[in-house]
Protein backbone atom coordinates (compact mmCIF):
# COMPACT_ATOMS: atom_id res chain seq x y z
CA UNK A 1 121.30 78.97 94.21
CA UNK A 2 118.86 76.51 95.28
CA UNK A 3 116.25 75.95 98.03
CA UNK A 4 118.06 75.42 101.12
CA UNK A 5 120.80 78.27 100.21
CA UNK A 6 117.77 80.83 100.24
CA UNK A 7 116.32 79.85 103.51
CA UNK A 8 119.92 80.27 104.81
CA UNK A 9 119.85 83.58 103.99
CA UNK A 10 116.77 84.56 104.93
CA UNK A 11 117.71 82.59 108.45
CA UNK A 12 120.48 84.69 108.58
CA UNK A 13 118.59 88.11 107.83
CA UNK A 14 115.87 87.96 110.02
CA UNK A 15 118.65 87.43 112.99
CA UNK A 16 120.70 89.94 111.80
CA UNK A 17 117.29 92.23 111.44
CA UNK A 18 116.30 91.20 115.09
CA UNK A 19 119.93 92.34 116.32
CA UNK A 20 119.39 95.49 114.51
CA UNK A 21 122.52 95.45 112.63
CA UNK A 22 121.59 97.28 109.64
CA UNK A 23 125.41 96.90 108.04
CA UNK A 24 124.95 93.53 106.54
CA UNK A 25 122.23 94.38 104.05
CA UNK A 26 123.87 93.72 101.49
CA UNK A 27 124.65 90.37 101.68
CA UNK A 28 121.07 89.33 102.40
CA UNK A 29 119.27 91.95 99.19
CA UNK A 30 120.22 93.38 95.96
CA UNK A 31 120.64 97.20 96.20
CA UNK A 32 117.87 97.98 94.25
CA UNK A 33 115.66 95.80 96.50
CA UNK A 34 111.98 96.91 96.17
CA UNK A 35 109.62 95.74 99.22
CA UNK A 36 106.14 96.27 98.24
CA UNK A 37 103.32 96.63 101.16
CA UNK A 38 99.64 96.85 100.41
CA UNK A 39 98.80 100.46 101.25
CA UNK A 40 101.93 101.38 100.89
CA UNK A 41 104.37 103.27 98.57
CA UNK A 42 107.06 101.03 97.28
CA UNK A 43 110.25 100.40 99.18
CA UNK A 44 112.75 100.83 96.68
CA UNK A 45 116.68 100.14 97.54
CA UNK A 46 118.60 99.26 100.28
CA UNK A 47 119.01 103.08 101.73
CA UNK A 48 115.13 103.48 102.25
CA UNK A 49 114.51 99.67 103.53
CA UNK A 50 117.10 100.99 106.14
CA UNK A 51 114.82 103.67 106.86
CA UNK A 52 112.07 101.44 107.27
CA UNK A 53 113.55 99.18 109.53
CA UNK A 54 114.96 102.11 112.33
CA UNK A 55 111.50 103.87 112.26
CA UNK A 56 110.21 99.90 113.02
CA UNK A 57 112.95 99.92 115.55
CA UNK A 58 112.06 102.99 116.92
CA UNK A 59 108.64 102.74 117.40
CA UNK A 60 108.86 99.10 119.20
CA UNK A 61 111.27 98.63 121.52
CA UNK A 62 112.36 94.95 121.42
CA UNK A 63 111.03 95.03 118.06
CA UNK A 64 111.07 91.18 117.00
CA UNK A 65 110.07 89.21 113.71
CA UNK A 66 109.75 85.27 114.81
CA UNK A 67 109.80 83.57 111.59
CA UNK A 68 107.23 80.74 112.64
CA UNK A 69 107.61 79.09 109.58
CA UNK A 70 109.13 79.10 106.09
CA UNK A 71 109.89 77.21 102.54
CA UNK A 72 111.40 77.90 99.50
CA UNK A 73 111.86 77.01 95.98
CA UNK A 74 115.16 77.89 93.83
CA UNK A 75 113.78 81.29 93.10
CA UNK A 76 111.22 82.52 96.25
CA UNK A 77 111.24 82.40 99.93
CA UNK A 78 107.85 82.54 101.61
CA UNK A 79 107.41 82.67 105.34
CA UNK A 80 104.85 83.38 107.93
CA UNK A 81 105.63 85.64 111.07
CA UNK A 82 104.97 87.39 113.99
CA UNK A 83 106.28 90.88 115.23
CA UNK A 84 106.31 91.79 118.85
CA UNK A 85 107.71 95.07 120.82
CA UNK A 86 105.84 97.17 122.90
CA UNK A 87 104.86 100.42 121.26
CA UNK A 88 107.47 103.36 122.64
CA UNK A 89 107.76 105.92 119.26
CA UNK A 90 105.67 107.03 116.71
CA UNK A 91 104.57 103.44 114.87
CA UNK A 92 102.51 104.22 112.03
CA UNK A 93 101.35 107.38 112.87
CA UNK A 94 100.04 106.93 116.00
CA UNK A 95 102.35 108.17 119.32
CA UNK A 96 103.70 106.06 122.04
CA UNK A 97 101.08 103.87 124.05
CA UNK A 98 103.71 101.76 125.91
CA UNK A 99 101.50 98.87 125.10
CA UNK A 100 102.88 95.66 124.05
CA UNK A 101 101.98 95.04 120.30
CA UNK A 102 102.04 91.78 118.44
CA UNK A 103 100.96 91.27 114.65
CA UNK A 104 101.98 88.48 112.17
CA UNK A 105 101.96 88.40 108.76
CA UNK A 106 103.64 86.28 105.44
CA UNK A 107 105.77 87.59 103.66
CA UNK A 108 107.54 85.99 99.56
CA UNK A 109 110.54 87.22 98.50
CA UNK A 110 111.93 86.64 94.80
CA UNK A 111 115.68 86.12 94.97
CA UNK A 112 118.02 86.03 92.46
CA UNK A 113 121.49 84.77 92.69
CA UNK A 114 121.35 84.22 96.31
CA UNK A 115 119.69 87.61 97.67
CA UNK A 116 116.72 88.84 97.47
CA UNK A 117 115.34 91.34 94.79
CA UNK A 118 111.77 91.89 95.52
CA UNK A 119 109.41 91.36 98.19
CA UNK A 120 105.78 91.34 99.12
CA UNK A 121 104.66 91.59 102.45
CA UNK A 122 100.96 91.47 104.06
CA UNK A 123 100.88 91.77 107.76
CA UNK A 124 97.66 91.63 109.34
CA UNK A 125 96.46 95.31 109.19
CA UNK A 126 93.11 94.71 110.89
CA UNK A 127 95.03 93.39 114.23
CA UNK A 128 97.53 95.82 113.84
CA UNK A 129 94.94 98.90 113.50
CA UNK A 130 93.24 97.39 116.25
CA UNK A 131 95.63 97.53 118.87
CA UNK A 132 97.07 100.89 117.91
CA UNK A 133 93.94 102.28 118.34
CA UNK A 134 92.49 100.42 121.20
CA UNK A 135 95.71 101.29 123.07
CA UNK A 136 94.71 105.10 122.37
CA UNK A 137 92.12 104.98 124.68
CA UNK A 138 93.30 102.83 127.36
């Protein structure tokens, strides 16, 4: 697969993650994806990712990745974004604020025949922290 067939599916993906259908995986990521997040334990397959994503959907309601831009080479996808949803479930730890939170980040993702097979994302934990926290005390 080249260039341009990787940014289709990663078009594709991040609508399908924004509609929060979590059936069509599989067509986007190998099953033994592994999503790796400073801080973080490894995200390894496509069960757990799952897992990731409905906690993210349940802590933001109207959870939303904007992929604000993107490029590719035959074997990586790099893009930079920004997630919005206002903060109704445990996110991170912290309980519901109702606040509106918004954070970006960039994300590269290895693929390999067409999906993806590893990722590596760095949101911006400083603005992220910030807000969580802030919102604590509002």
């Amino acid at each position: 697969m080249g260039a341009a067939e990787n940014l289709a599916v990663h078009r594709e993906w991040a609508a399908a993650e924004n509609a929060q259908d979590l059936s069509r995986l599989d067509h986007f990521m190998h099953a033994d994806i592994e999503l790796h997040v400073p801080g973080s334990d490894p995200i390894v397959g496509i069960a757990n990712y799952r897992l990731m994503l409905q906690a993210n959907y349940d802590g933001l309601e109207n959870f939303h990745s904007a992929v604000e831009d993107a490029f590719a080479t035959d074997d990586r996808v790099v893009c930079r974004w920004r997630t919005t949803g206002r903060h109704v479930g445990d996110f991170m730890g912290f309980p519901a604020t109702g606040k509106r939170i918004e954070f970006a980040g960039i994300s590269l993702w290895e693929f390999e025949a067409g999906k993806a097979r590893r990722g590596y994302a760095f949101p911006d934990a400083a603005a992220l922290m910030t807000q969580l926290m802030s919102s604590i005390d509002a």
